[in-house]
PDB file of N, CA and C in Angstrom:
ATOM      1  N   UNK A   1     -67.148 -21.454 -10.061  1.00  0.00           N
ATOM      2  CA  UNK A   1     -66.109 -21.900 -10.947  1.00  0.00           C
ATOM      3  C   UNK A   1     -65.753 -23.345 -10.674  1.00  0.00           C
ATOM      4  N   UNK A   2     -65.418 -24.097 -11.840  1.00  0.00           N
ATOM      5  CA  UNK A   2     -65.143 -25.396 -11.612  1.00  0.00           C
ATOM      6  C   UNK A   2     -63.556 -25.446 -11.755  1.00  0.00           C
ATOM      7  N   UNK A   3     -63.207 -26.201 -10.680  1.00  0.00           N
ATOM      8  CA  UNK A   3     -61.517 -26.219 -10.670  1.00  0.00           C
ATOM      9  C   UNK A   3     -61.022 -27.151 -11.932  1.00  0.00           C
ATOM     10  N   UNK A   4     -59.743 -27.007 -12.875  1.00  0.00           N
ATOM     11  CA  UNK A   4     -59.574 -26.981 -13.555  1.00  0.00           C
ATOM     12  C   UNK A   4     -58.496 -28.600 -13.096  1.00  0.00           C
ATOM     13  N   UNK A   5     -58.789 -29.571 -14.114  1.00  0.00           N
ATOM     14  CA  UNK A   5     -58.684 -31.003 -13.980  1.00  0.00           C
ATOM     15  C   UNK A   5     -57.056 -30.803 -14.737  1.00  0.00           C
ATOM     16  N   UNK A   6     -56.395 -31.391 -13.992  1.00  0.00           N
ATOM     17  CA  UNK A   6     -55.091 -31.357 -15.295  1.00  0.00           C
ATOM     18  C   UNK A   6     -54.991 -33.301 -15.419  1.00  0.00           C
ATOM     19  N   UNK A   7     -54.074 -33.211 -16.582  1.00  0.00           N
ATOM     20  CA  UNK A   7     -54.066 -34.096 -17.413  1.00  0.00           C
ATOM     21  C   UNK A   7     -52.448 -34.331 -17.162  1.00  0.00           C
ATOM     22  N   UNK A   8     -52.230 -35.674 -16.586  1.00  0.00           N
ATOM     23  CA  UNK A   8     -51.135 -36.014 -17.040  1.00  0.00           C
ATOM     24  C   UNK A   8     -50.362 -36.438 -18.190  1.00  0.00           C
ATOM     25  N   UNK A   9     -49.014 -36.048 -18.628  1.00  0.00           N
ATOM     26  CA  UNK A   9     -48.513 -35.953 -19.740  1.00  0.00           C
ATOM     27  C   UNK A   9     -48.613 -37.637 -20.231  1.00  0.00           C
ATOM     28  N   UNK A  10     -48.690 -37.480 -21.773  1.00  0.00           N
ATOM     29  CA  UNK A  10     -49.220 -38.893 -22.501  1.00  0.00           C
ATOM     30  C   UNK A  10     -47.739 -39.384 -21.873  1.00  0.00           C
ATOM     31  N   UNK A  11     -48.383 -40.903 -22.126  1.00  0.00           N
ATOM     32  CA  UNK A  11     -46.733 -41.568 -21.661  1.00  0.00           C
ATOM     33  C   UNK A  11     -45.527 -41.501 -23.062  1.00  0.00           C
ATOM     34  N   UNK A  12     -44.627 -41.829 -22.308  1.00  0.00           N
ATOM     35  CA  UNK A  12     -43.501 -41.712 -23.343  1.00  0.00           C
ATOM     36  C   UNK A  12     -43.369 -42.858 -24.221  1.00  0.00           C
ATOM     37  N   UNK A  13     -42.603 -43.108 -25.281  1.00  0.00           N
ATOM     38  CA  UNK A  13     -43.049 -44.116 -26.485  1.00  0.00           C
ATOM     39  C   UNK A  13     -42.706 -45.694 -25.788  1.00  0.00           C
ATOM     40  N   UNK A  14     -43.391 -46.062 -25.916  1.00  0.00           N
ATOM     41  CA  UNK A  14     -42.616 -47.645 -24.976  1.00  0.00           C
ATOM     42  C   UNK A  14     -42.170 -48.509 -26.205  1.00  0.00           C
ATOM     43  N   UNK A  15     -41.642 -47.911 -27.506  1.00  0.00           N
ATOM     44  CA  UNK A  15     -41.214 -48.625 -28.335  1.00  0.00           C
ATOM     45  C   UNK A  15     -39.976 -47.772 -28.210  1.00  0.00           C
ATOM     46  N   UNK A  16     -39.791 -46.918 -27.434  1.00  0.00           N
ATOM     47  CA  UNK A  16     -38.291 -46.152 -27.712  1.00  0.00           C
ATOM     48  C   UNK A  16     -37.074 -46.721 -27.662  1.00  0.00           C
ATOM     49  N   UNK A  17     -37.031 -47.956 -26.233  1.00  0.00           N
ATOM     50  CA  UNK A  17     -36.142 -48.910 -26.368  1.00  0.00           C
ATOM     51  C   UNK A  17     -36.296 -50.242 -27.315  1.00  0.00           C
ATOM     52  N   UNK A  18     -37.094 -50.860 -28.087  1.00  0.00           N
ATOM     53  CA  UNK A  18     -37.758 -52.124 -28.456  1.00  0.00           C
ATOM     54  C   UNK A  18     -36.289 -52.430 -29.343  1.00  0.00           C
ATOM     55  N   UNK A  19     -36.089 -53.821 -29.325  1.00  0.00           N
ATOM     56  CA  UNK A  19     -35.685 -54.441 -30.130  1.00  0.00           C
ATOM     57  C   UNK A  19     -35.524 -54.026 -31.553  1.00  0.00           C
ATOM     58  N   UNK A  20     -36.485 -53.893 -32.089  1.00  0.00           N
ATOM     59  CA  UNK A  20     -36.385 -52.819 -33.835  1.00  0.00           C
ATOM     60  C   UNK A  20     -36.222 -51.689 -34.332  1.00  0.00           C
ATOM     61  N   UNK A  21     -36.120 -50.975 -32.360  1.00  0.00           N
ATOM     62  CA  UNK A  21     -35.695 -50.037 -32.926  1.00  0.00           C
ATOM     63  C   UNK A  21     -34.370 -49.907 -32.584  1.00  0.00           C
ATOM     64  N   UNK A  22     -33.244 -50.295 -31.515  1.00  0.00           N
ATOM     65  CA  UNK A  22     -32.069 -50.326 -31.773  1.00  0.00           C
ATOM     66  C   UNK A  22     -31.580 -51.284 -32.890  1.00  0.00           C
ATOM     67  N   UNK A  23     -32.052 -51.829 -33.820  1.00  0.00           N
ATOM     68  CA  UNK A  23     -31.484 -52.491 -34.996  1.00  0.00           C
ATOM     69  C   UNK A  23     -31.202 -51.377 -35.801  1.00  0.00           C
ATOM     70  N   UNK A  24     -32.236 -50.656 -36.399  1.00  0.00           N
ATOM     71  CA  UNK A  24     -32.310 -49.380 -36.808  1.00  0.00           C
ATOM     72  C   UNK A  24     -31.120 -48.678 -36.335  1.00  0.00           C
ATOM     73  N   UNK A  25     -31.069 -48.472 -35.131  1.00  0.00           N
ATOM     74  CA  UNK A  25     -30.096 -47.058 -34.923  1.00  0.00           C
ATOM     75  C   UNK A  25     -28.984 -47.968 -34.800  1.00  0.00           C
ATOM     76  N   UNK A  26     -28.640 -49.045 -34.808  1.00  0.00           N
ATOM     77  CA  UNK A  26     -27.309 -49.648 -35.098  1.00  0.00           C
ATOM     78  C   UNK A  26     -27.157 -49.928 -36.728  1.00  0.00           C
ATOM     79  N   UNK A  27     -27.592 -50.031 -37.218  1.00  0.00           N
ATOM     80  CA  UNK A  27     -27.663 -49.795 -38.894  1.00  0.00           C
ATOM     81  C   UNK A  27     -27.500 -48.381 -38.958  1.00  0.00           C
ATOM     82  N   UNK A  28     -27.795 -47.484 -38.948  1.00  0.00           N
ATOM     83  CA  UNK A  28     -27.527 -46.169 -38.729  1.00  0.00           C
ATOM     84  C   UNK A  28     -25.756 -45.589 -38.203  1.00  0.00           C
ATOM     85  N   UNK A  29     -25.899 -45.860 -37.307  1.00  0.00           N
ATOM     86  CA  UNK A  29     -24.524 -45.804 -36.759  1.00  0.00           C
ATOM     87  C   UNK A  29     -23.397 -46.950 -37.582  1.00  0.00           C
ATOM     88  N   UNK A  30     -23.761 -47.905 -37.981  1.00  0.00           N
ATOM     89  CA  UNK A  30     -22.531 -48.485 -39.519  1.00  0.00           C
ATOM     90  C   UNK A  30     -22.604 -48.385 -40.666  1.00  0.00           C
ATOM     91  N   UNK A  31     -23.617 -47.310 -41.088  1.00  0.00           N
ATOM     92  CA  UNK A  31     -23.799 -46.952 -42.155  1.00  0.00           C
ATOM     93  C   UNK A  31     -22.609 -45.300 -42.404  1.00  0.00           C
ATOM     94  N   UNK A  32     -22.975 -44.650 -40.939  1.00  0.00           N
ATOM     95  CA  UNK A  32     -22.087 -43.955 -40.653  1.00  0.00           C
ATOM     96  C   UNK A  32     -20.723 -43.782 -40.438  1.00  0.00           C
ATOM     97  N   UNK A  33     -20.623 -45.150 -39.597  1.00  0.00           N
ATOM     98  CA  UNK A  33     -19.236 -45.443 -39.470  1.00  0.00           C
ATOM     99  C   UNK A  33     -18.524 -45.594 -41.386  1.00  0.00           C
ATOM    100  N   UNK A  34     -19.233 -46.913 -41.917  1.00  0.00           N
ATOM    101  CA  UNK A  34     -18.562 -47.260 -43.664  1.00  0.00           C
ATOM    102  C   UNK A  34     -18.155 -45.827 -44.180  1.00  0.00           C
ATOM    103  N   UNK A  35     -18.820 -44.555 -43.818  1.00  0.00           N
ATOM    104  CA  UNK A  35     -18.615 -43.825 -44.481  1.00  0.00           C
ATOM    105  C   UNK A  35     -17.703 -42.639 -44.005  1.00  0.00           C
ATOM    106  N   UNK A  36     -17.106 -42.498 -42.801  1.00  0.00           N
ATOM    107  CA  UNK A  36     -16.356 -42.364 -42.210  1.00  0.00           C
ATOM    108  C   UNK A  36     -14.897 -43.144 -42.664  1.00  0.00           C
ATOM    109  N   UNK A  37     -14.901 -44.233 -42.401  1.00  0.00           N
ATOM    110  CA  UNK A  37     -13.879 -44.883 -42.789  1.00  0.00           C
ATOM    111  C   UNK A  37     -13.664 -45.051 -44.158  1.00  0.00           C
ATOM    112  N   UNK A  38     -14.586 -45.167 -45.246  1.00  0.00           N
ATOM    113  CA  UNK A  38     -13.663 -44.237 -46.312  1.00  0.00           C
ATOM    114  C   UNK A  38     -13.431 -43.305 -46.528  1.00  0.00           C
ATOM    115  N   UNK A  39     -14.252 -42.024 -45.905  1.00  0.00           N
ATOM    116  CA  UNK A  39     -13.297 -40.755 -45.855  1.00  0.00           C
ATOM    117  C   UNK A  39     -11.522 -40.751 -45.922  1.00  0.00           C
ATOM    118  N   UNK A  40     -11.607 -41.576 -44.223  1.00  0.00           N
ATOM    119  CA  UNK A  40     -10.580 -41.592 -44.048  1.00  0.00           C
ATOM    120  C   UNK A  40      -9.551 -42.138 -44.867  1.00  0.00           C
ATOM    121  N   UNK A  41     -10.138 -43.552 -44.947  1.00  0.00           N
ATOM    122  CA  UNK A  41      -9.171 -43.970 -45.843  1.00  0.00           C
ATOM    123  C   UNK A  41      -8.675 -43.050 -47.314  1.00  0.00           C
ATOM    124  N   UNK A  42      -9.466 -42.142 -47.534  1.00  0.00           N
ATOM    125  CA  UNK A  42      -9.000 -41.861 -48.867  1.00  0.00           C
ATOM    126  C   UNK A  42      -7.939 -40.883 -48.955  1.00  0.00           C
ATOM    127  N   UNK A  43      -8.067 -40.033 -47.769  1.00  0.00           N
ATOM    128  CA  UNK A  43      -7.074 -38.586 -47.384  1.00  0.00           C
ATOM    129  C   UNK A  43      -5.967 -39.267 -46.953  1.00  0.00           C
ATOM    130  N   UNK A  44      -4.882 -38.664 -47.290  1.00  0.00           N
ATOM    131  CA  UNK A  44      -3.541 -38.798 -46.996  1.00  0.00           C
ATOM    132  C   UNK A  44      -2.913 -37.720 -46.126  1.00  0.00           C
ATOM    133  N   UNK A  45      -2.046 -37.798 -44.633  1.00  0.00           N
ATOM    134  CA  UNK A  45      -1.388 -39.089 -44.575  1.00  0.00           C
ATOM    135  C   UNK A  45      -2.890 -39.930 -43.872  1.00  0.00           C
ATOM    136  N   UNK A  46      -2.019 -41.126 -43.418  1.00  0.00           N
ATOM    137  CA  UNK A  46      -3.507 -42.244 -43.013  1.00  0.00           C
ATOM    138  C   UNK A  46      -3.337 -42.094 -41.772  1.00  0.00           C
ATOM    139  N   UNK A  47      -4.455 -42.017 -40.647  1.00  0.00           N
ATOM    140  CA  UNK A  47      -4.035 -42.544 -39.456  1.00  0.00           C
ATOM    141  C   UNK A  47      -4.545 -44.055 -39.089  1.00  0.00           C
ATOM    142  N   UNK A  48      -3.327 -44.850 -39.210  1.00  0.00           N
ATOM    143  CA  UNK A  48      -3.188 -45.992 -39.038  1.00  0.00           C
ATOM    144  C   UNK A  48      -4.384 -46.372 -37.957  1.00  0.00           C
ATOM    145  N   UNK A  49      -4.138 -46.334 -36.396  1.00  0.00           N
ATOM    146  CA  UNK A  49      -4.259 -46.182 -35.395  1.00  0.00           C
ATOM    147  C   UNK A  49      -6.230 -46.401 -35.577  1.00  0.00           C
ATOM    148  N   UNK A  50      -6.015 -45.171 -35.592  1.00  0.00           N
ATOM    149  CA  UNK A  50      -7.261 -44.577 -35.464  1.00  0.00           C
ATOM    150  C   UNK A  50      -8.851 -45.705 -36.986  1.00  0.00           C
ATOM    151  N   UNK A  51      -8.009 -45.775 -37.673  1.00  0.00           N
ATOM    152  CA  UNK A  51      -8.758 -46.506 -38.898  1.00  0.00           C
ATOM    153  C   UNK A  51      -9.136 -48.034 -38.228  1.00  0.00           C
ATOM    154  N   UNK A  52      -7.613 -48.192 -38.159  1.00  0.00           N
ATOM    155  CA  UNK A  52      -7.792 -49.874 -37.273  1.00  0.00           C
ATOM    156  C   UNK A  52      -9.079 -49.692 -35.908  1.00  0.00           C
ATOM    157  N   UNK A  53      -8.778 -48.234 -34.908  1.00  0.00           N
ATOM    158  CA  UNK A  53     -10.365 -48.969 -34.179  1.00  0.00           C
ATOM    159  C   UNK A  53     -11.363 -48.518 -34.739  1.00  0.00           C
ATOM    160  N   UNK A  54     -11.552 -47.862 -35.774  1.00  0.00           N
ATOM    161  CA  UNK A  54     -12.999 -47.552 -36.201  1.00  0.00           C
ATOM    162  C   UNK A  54     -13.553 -48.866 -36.808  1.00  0.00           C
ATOM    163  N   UNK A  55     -12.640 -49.282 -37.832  1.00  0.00           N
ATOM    164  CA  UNK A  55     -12.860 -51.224 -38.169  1.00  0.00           C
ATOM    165  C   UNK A  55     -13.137 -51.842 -37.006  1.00  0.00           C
ATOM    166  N   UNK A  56     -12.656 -52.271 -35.778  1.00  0.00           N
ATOM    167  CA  UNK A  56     -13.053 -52.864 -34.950  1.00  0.00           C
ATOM    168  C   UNK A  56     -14.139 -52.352 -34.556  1.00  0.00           C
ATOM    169  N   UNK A  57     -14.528 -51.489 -34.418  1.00  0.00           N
ATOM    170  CA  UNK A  57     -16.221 -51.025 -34.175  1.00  0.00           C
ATOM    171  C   UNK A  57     -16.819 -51.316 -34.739  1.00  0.00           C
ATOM    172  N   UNK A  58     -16.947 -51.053 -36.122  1.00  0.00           N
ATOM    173  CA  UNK A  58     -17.563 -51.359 -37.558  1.00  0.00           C
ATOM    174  C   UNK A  58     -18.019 -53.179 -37.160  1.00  0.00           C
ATOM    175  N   UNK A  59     -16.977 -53.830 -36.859  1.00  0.00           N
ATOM    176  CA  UNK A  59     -17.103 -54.782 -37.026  1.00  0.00           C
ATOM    177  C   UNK A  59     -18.183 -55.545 -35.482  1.00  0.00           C
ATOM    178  N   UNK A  60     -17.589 -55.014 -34.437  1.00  0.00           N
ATOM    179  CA  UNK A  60     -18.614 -55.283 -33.219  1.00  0.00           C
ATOM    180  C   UNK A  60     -20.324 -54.249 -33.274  1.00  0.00           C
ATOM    181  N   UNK A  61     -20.490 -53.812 -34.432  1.00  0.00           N
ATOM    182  CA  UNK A  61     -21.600 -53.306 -34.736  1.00  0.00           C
ATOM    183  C   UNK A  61     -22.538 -53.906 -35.516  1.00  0.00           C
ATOM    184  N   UNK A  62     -21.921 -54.412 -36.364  1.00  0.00           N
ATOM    185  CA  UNK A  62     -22.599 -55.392 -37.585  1.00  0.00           C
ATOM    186  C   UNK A  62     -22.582 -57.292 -36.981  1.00  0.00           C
ATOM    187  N   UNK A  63     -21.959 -57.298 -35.472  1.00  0.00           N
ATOM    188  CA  UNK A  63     -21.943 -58.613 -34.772  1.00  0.00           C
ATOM    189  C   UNK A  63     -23.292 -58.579 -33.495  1.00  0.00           C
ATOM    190  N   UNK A  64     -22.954 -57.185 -33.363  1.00  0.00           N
ATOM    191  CA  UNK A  64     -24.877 -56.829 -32.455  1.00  0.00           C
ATOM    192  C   UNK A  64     -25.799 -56.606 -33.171  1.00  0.00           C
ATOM    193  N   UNK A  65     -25.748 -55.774 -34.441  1.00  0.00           N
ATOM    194  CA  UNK A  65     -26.880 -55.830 -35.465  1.00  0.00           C
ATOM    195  C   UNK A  65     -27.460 -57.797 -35.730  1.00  0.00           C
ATOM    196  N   UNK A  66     -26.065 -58.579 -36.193  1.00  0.00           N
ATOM    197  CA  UNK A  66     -26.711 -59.636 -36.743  1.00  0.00           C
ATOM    198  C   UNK A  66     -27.158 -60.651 -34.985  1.00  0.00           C
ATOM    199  N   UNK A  67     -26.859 -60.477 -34.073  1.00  0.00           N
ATOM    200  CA  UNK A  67     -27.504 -60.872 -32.985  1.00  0.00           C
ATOM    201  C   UNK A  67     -29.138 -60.674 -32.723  1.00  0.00           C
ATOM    202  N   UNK A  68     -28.990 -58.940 -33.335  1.00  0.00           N
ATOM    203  CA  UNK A  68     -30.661 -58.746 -32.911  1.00  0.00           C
ATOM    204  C   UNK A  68     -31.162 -59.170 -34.056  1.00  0.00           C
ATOM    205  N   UNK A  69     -30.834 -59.305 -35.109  1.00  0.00           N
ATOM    206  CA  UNK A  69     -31.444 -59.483 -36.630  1.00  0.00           C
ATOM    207  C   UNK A  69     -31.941 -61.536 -35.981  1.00  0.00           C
ATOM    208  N   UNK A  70     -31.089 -62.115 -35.512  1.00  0.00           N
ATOM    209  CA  UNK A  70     -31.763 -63.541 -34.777  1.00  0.00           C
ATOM    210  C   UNK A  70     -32.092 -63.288 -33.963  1.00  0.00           C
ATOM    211  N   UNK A  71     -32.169 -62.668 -33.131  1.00  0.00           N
ATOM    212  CA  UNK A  71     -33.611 -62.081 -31.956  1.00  0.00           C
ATOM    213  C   UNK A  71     -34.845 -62.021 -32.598  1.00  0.00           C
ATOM    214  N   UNK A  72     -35.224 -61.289 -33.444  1.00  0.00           N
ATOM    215  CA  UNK A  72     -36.351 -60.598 -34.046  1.00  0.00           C
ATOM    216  C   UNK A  72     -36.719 -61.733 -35.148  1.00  0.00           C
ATOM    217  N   UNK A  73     -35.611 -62.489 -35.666  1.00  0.00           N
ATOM    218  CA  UNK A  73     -36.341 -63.266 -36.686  1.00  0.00           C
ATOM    219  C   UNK A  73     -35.615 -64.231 -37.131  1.00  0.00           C
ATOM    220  N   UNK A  74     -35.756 -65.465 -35.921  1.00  0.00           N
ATOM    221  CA  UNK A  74     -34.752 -66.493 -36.042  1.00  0.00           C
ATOM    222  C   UNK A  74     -35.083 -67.493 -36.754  1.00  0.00           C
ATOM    223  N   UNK A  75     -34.266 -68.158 -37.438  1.00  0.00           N
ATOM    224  CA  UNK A  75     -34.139 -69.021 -38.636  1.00  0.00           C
ATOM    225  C   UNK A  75     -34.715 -70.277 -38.488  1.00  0.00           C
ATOM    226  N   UNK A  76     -34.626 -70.533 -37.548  1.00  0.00           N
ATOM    227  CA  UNK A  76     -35.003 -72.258 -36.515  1.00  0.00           C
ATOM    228  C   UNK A  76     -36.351 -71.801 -35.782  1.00  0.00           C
ATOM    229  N   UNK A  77     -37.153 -72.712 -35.915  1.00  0.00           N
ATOM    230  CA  UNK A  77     -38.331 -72.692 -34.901  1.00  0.00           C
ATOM    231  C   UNK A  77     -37.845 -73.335 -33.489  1.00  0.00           C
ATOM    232  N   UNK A  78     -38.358 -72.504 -32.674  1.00  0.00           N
ATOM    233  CA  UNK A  78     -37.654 -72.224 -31.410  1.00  0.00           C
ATOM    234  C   UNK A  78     -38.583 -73.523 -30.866  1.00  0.00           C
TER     235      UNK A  78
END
């Protein structure tokens, strides 16, 4: 009998962290958020509080999106 060779597992995606793909899942996540926050906004009563930090997220989301968006494809020749 010939002993039986094992195979180590394929490697894991080395694009899992890349640059394009957290653009993606941060577009994702404020696409989610916009729609969240008009939920909210539309039901009555409002929670003040709570609306105001989802906007501030919203807004430090779409300030790392447009960071990596000039990472990946900056306007100026470097």
């Amino acid at each position: 009998m010939r002993p039986e060779i094992t195979r180590a597992p394929p490697p894991l995606d080395s694009n899992l962290h890349s640059l394009s793909r957290q653009l993606i899942e941060l577009r994702i996540e404020h696409a989610d958020l916009d729609a969240t926050i008009d939920r909210l906004a539309e039901g009555s009563p409002q929670d003040e509080l709570l609306l105001r930090r989802l906007k501030k997220r919203r807004l430090a989301l779409r300030d790392q999106i447009a960071r990596l968006e000039n990472i990946l494809d900056p306007k100026e020749p470097a």
